[in-house]
Protein backbone atom coordinates (compact mmCIF):
# COMPACT_ATOMS: atom_id res chain seq x y z
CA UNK A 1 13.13 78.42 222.85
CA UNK A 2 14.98 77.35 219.90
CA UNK A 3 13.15 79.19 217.64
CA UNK A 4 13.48 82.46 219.63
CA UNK A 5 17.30 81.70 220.05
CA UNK A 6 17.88 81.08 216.39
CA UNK A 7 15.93 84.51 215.47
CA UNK A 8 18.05 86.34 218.45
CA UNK A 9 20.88 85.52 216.73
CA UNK A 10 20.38 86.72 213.56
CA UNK A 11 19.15 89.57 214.91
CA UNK A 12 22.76 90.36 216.97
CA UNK A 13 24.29 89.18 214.03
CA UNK A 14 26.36 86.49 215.70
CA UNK A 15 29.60 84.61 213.30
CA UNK A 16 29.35 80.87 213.48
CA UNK A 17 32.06 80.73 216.13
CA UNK A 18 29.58 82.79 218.81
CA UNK A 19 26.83 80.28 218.08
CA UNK A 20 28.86 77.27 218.65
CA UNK A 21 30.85 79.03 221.56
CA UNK A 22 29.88 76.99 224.98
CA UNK A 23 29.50 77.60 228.80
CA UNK A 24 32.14 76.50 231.03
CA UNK A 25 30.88 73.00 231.84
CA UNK A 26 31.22 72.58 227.99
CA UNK A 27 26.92 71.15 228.19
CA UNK A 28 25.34 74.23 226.51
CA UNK A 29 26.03 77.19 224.04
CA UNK A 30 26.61 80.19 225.62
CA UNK A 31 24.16 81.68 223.85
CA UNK A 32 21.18 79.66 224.24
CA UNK A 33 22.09 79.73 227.86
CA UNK A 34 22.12 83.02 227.78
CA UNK A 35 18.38 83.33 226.21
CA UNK A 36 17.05 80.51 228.40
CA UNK A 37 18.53 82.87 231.43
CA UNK A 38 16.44 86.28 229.98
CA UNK A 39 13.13 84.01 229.36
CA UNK A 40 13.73 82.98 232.64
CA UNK A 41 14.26 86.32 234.21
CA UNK A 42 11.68 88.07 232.36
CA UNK A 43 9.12 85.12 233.69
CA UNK A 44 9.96 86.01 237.21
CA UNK A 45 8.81 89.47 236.68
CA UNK A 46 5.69 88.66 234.93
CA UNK A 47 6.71 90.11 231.21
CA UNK A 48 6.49 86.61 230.14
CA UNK A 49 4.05 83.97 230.58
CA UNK A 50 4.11 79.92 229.53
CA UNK A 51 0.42 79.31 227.49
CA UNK A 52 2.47 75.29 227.26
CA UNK A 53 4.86 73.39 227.51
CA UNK A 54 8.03 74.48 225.26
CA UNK A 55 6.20 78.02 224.71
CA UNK A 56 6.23 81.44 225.64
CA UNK A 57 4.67 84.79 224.82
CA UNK A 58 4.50 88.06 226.07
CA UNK A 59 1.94 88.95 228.71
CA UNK A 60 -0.08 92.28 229.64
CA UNK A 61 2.78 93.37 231.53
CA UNK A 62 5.36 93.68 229.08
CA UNK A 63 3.08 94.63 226.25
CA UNK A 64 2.71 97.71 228.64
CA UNK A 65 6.74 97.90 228.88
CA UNK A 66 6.69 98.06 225.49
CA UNK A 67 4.05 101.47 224.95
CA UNK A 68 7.54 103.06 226.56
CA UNK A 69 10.34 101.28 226.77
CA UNK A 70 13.23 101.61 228.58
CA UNK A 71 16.70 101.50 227.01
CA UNK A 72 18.09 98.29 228.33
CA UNK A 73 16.58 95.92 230.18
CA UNK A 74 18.75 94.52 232.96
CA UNK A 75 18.17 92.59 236.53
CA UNK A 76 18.76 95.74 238.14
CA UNK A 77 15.80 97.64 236.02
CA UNK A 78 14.17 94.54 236.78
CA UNK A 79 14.71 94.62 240.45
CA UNK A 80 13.62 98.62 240.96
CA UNK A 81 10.14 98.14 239.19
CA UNK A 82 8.60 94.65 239.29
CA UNK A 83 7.93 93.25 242.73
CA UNK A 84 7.42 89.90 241.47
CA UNK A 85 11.02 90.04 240.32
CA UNK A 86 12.37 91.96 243.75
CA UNK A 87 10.71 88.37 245.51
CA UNK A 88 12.35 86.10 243.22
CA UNK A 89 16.00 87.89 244.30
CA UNK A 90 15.25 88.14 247.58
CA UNK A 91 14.33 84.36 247.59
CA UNK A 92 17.76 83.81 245.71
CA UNK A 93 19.23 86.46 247.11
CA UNK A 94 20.42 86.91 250.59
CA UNK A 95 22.84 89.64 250.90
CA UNK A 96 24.07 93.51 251.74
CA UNK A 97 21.36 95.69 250.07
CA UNK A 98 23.75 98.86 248.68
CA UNK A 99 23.24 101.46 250.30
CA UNK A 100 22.38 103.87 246.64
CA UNK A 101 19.54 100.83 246.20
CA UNK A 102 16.25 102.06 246.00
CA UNK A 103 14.00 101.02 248.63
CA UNK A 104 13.13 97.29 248.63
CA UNK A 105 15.85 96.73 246.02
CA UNK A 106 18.13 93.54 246.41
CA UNK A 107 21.23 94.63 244.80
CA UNK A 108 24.27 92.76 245.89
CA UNK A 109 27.89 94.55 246.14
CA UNK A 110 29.59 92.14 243.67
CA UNK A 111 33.22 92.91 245.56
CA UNK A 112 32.04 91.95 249.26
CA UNK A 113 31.19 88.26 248.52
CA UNK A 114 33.64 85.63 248.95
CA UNK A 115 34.29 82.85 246.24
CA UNK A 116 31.95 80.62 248.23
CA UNK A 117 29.31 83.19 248.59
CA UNK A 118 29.01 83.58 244.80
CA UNK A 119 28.79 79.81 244.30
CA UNK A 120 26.22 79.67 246.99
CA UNK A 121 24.19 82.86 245.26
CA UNK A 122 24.63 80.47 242.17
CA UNK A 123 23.02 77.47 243.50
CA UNK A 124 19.94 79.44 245.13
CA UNK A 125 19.59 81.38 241.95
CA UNK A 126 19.63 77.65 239.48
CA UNK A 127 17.47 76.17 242.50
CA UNK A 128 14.83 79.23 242.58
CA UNK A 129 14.40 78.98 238.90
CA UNK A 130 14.52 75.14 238.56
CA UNK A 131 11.65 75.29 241.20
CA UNK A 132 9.20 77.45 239.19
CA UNK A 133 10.01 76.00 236.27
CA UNK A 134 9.04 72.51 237.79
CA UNK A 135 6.28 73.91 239.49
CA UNK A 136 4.62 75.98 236.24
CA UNK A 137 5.10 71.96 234.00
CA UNK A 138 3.61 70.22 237.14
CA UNK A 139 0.51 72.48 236.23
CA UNK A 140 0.65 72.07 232.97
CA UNK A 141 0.67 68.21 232.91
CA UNK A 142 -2.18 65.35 232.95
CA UNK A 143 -3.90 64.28 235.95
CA UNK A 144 -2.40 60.78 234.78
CA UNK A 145 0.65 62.13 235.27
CA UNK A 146 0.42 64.07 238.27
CA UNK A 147 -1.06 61.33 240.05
CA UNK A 148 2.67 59.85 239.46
CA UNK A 149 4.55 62.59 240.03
CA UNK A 150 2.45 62.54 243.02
CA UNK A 151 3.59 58.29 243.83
CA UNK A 152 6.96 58.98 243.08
CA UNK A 153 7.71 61.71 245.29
CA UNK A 154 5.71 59.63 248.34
CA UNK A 155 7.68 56.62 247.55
CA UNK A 156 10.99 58.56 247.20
CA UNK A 157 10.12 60.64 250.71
CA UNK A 158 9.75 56.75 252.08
CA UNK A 159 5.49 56.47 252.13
CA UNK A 160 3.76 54.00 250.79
CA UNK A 161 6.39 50.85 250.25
CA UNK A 162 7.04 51.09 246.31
CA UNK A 163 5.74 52.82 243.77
CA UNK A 164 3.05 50.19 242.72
CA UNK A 165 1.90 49.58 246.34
CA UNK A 166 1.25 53.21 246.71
CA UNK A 167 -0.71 53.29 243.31
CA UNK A 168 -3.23 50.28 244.81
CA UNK A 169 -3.93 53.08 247.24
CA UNK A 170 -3.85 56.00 245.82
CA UNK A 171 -5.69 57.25 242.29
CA UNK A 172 -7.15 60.10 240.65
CA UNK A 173 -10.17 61.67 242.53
CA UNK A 174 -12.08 63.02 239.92
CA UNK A 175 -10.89 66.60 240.22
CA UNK A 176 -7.65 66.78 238.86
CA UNK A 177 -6.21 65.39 241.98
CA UNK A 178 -4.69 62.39 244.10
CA UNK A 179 -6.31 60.72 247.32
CA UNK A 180 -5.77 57.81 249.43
CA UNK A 181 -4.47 55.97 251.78
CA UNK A 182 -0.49 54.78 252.11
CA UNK A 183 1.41 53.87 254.86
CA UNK A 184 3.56 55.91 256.71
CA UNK A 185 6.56 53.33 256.93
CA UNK A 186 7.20 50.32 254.95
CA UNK A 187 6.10 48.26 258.01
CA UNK A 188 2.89 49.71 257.99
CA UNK A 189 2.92 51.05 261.69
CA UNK A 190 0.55 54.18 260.70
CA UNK A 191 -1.17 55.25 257.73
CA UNK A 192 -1.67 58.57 256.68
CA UNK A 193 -4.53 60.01 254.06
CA UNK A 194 -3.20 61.81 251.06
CA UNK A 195 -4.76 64.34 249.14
CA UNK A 196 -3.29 66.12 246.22
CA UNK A 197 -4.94 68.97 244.48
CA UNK A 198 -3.69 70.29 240.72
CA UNK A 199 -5.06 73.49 240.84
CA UNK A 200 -3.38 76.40 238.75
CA UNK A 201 -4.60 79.46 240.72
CA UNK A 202 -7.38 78.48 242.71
CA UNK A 203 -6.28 78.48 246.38
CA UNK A 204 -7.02 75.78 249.18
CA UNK A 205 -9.31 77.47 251.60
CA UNK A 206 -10.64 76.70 255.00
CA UNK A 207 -13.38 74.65 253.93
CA UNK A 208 -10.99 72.68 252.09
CA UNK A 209 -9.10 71.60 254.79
CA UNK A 210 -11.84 70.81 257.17
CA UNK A 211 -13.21 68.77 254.59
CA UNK A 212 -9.97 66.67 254.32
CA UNK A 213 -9.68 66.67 258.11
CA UNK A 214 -12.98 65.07 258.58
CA UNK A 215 -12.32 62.57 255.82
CA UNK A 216 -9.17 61.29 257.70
CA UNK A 217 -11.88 59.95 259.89
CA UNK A 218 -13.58 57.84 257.05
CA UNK A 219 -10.23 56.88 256.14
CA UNK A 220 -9.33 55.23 259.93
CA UNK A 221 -6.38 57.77 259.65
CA UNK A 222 -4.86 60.39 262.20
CA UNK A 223 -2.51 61.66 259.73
CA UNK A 224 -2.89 63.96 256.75
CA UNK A 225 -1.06 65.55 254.29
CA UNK A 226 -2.62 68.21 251.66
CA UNK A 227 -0.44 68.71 248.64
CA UNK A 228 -1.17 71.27 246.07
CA UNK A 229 0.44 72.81 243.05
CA UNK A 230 -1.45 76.39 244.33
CA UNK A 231 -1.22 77.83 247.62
CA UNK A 232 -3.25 77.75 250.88
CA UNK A 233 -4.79 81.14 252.22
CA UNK A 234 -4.06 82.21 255.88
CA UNK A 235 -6.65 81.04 257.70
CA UNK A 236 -6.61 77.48 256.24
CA UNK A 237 -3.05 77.33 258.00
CA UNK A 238 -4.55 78.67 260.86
CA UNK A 239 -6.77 76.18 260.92
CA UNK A 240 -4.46 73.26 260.64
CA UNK A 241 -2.68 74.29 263.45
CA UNK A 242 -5.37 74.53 266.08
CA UNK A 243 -7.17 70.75 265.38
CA UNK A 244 -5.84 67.65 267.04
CA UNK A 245 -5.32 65.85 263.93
CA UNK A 246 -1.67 65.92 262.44
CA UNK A 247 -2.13 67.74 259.17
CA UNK A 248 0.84 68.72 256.80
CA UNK A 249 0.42 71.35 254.10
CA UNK A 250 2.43 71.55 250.63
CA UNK A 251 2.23 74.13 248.66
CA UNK A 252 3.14 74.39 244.88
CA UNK A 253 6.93 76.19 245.89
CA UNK A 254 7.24 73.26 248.68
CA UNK A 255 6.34 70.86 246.21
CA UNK A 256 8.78 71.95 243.65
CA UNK A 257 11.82 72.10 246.35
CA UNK A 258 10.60 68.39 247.34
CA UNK A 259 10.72 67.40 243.84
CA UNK A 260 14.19 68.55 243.21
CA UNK A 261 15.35 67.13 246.96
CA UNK A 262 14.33 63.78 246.46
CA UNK A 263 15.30 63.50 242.44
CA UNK A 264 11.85 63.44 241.21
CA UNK A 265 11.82 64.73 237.64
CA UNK A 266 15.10 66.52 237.68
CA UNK A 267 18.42 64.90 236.47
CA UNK A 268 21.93 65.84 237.82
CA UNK A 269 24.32 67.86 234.86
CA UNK A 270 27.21 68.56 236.97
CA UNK A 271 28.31 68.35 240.80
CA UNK A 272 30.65 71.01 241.82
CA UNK A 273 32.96 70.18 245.28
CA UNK A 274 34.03 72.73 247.27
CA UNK A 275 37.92 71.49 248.35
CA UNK A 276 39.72 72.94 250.72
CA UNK A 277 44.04 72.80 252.22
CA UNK A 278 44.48 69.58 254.68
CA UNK A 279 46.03 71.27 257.14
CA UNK A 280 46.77 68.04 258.79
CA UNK A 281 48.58 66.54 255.70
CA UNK A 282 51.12 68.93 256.19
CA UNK A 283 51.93 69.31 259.32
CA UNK A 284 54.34 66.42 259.38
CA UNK A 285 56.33 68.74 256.88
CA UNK A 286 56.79 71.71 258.90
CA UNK A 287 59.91 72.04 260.91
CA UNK A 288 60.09 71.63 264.55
């Protein structure tokens, strides 16, 4: 990223000032925000892919942009012809579609959204991205380290006691995964049998799941949950839903908004508070 923000500067020819010229909150360059926001953008509709961590290249998809390009990239060219960008807005995105929008297009009208609209658009945007940006390093990261991105989030969500009780009972499987037994409470009331696949692609089928069903038995267990980084196909969450057996599914998205609601592997850079007239307070002032 540095390297590509350096080079983009150059290239737009940018004084000294513009490079050193910083975002609002005064805790980046508005610049290399600016670039971190197009990689981002341009990940979300597949033009871009991650080969590691720190790195990106183009993929298929925009080397085929490329044969014929169009003048100007924006979100809105983005929006009307890459579907894996139209989901990401629509996840961040909850507004009026215009009506001159093509069809499936999730164009907001900027001057119908109130002050706290915007800052809520904001926050699901930041959030949407943070989450597949967590989610792509979770799959890029050892199975020594997922197994503790794994404890922490348990032992954050409450399961397992602490961290280093739920590592006597949990460890690596093998596979690139997590499974074990923790308890459900830090009493120990219930237990419940953990299994956490790191899969990049591959998705949890059927089979999967009624293999990790039956091995709650083994485990004396009559709780389950199934975390992994993929996703699990239709009929696995069929499945879950018609056995006896308490079974909870995470997927890789889940997993990422987890991650960022219990703190795990994210760090707070600003807090924003919404304030608002005490109506009360003034009262007292106001003449009979």
């Amino acid at each position: 990223m540095r390297e590509a923000t350096e080079k983009l500067a150059t290239e737009f020819g940018l004084t000294d000032a513009e490079r050193e010229q910083l975002v609002p909150s005064g805790q980046q360059r508005t610049f290399s925000n600016r670039v971190s926001w197009a990689v981002s953008y341009l990940k979300q509709a597949s033009l871009l892919e991650s080969p590691g961590r720190g790195l990106f290249r183009i993929g298929e998809a925009g080397r085929n942009l490329l044969a014929s390009p169009p003048d100007r990239i924006t979100i809105r060219y983005l929006s009307e012809h890459f579907p894996a960008f139209q989901e990401f807005r629509a996840r961040a995105i909850k507004g009026k579609v215009r009506p001159d929008a093509p069809q499936g297009a999730h164009v907001l009208e900027e001057d119908e959204r109130t002050p706290e609209e915007r800052l809520d658009e904001a926050d699901r945007t930041l959030r949407t991205a943070l989450e597949r940006e967590i989610l792509d390093r979770v799959k890029q990261v050892t199975p020594a380290f997922f197994e503790r991105v794994v404890l922490n989030l348990l032992t954050a969500m409450g399961y397992g006691g602490s961290v280093s009780e739920a590592a006597a009972h949990l460890g690596r499987s093998g596979d690139d995964g997590v499974d074990g037994v923790i308890k459900e409470d830090k009493l120990g009331l219930d237990v419940v049998y953990v299994q956490a696949k790191r899969w990049a692609d591959q998705p949890v089928r059927r089979p999967d799941v009624q293999a990790f069903a039956g091995s709650l038995e083994g485990q004396r267990a009559r709780k389950g949950v199934f975390i992994t980084t993929s996703h699990f196909t239709a009929d696995a969450k069929e499945y879950v839903g018609r056995i006896e057996k308490r079974i909870v599914l995470i997927d890789g998205n889940e997993l990422a908004r987890l991650m960022i609601e219990y703190g795990v592997g994210v760090t707070e850079v600003k807090t924003y508070s919404l304030l608002r007239m005490d109506e009360a307070f003034f009262d007292e002032g106001l003449d009979a």
